[in-house]
Protein backbone atom coordinates (compact mmCIF):
# COMPACT_ATOMS: atom_id res chain seq x y z
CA UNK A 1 46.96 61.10 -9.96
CA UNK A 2 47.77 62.48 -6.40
CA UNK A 3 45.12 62.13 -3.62
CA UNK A 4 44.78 64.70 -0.85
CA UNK A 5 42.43 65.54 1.77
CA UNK A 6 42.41 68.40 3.91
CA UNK A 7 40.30 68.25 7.06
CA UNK A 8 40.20 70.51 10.26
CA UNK A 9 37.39 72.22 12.27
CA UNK A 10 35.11 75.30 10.79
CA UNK A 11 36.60 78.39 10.48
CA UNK A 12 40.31 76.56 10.61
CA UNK A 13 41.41 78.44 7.43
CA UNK A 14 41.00 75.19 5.25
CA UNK A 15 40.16 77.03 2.91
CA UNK A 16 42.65 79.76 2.41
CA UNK A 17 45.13 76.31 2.72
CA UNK A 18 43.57 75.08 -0.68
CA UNK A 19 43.61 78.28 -2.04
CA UNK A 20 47.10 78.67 -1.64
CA UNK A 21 47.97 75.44 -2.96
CA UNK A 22 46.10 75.55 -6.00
CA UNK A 23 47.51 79.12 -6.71
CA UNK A 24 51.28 77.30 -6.61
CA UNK A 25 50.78 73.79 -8.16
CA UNK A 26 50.18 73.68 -11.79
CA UNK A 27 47.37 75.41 -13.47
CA UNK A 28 44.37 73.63 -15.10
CA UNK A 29 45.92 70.05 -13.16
CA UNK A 30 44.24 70.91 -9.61
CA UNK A 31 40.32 69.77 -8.75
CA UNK A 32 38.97 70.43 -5.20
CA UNK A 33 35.95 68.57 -4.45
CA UNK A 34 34.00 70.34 -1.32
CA UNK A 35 32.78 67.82 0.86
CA UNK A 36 29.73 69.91 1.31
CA UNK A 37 28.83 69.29 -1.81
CA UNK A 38 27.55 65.87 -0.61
CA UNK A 39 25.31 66.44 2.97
CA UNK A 40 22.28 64.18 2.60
CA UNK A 41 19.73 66.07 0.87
CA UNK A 42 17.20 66.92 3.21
CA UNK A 43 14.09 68.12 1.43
CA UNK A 44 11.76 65.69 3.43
CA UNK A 45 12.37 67.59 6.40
CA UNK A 46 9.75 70.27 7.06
CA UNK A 47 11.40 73.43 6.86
CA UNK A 48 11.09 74.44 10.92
CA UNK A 49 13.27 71.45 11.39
CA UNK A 50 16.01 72.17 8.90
CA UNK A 51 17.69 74.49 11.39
CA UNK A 52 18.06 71.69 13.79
CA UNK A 53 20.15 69.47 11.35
CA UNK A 54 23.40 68.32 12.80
CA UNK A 55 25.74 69.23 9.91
CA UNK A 56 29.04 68.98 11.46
CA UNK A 57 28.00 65.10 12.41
CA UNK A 58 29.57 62.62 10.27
CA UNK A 59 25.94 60.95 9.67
CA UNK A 60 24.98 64.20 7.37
CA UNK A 61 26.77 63.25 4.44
CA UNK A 62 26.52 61.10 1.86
CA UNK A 63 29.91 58.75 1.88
CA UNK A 64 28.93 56.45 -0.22
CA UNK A 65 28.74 58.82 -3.25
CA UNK A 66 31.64 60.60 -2.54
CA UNK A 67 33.57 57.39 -2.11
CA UNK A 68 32.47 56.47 -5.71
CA UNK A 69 32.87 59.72 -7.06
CA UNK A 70 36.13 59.70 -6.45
CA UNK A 71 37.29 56.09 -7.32
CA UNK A 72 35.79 57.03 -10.86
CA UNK A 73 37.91 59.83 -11.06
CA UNK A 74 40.84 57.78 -9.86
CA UNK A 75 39.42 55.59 -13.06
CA UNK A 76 39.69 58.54 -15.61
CA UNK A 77 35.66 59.45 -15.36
CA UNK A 78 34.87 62.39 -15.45
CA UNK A 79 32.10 62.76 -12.80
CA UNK A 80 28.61 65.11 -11.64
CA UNK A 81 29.58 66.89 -8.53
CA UNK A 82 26.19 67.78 -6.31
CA UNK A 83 25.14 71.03 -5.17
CA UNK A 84 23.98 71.96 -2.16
CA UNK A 85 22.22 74.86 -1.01
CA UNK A 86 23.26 76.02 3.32
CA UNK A 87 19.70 78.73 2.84
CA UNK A 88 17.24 75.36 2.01
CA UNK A 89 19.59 72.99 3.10
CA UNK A 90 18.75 70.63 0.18
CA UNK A 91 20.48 69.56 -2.57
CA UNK A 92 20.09 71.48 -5.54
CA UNK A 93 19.21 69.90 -9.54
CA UNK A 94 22.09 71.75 -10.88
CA UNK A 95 25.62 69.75 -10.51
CA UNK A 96 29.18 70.73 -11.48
CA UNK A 97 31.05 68.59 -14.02
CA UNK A 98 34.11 67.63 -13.13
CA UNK A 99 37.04 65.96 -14.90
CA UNK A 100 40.01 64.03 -13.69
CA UNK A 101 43.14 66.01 -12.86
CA UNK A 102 46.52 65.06 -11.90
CA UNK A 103 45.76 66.61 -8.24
CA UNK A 104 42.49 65.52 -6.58
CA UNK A 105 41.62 67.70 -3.25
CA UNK A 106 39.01 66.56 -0.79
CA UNK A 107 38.26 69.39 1.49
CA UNK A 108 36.15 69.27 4.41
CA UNK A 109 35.51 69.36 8.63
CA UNK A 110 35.33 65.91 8.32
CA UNK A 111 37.40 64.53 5.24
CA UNK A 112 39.61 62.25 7.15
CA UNK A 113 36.75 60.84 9.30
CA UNK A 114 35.81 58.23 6.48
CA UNK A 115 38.51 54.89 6.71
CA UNK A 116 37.59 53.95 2.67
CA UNK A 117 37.37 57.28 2.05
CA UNK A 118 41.19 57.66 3.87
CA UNK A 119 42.47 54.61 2.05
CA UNK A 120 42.03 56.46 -1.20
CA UNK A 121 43.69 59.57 -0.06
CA UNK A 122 47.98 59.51 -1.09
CA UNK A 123 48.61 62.71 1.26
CA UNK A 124 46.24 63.70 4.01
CA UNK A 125 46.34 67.42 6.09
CA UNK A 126 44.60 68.54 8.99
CA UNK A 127 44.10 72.16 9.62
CA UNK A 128 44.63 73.37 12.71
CA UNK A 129 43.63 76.97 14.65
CA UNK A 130 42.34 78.34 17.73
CA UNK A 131 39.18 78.02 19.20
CA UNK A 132 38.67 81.66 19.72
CA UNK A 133 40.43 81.86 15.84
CA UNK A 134 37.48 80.06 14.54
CA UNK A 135 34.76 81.06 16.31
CA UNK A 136 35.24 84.45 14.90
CA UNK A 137 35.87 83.13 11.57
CA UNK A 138 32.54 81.47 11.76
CA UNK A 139 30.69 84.51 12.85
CA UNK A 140 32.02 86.74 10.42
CA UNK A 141 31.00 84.20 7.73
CA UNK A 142 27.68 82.82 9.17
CA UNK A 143 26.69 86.24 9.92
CA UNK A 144 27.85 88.00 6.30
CA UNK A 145 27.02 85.13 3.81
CA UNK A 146 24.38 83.06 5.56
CA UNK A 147 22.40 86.10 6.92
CA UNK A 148 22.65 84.55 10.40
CA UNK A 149 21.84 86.68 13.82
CA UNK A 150 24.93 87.29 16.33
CA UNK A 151 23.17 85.54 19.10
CA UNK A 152 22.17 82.15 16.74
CA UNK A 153 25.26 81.52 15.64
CA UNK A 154 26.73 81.68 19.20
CA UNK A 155 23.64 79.37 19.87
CA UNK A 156 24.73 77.04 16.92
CA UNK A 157 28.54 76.92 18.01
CA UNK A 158 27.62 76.15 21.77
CA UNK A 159 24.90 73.48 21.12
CA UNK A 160 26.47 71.84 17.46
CA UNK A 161 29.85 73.17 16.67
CA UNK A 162 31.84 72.88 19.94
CA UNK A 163 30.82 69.63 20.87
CA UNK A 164 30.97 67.60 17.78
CA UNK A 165 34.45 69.35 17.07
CA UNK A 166 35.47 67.99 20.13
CA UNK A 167 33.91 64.42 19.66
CA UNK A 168 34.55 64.09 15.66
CA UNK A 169 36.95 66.97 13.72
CA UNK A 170 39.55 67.04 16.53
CA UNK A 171 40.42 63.28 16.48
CA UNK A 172 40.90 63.23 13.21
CA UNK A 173 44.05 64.56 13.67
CA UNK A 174 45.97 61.15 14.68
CA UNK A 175 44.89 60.21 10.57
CA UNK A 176 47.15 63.50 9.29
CA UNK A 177 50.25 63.11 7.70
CA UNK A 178 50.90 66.84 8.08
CA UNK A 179 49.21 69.28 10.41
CA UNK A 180 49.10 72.63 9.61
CA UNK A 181 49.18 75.30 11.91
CA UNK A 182 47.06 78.58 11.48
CA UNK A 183 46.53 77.34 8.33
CA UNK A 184 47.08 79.34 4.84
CA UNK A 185 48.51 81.84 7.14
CA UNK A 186 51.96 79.43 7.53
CA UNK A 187 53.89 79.93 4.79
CA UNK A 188 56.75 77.35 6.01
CA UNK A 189 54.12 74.93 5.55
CA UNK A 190 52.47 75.32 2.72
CA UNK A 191 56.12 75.81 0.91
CA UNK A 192 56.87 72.36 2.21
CA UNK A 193 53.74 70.73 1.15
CA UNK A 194 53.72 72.50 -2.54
CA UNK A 195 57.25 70.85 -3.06
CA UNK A 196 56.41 67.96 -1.53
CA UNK A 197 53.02 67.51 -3.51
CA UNK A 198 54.86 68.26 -6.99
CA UNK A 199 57.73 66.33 -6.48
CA UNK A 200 54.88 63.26 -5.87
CA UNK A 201 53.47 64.64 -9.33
CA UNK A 202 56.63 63.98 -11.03
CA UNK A 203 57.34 60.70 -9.67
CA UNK A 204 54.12 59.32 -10.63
């Protein structure tokens, strides 16, 4: 089994990275596990106060499960991925079953923020992109799929994501093995990293 995880800020292109990868590294052997999937539930909070949760702060998820999680799946357990809802902001009854695969793929702002989490991980990738090249990616996707005004998500990125990108996702970077530039946009880098990751398939 071969470990990655794949951090970098919102609206980096992380995902279009794991896309990419997963489209060129063997089929049905490739799991990505969302580190979304495990902010704290937060269903105790009245609902006039969700919108004030600090998501992009490392204290909003829940580590500890995702830590176990995977070690299971390191273990050959097949495990219940959580659910989580960004319109409640609570964590939903449904979860996803997952088995082990031969490619495990943590994705998330802060994915290499965690030192057990890290110590699990066999490659690990930061995603990097413009400010400017995010903010717009956030906009369009906050404002399309979330249902979010123009003039809140400006709010949001000025009061939550700016800061805590500069204080928590950026520094993450000295933990990367690789980083990746414009993200699923480089094609020299994601060639390198497909060979490299199936040549560490093979080998194991």
């Amino acid at each position: 089994m071969f470990i990655i995880g794949i951090a970098g800020g919102t609206g980096s292109g992380k995902t279009t990275v794991v896309k990419r990868l997963t489209e060129r590294l063997p089929q049905g052997e490739v799991v990505v596990i969302p580190q979304d999937s495990y902010y704290k539930d937060s269903s105790h909070v009245p609902v006039e106060e969700r919108q004030f949760i600090n998501f992009d702060h490392p204290d909003a998820f829940e580590w500890s499960l995702l830590e176990k999680h995977l070690r299971e799946l390191k273990e050959g357990k097949a495990i219940e991925q959580p659910t989580y809802s960004y319109i409640t902001c609570t964590r939903q009854p449904q979860t996803i079953h997952i088995e082990p695969k031969e490619v495990i793929i943590i994705e998330g702002i802060l994915s290499l923020c965690d030192p057990k989490l890290r110590d699990q991980m066999d490659l690990k990738i930061f995603v990097d992109a413009d400010a400017d090249d995010r903010l717009i990616r956030v906009m369009k996707r906050d404002i399309v799929e979330r249902g979010r005004t123009t003039e809140a998500v400006i709010e949001r990125y000025q009061r939550v994501l700016k800061p805590m990108h500069q204080q928590f996702i950026e520094p993450c970077k000295r933990y990367a093995d690789v980083i990746v530039p414009q993200g699923g946009h480089n094609k020299p880098a994601i060639n390198m990293l497909v060979k490299f990751i199936k040549q560490q398939i093979q080998e194991k």
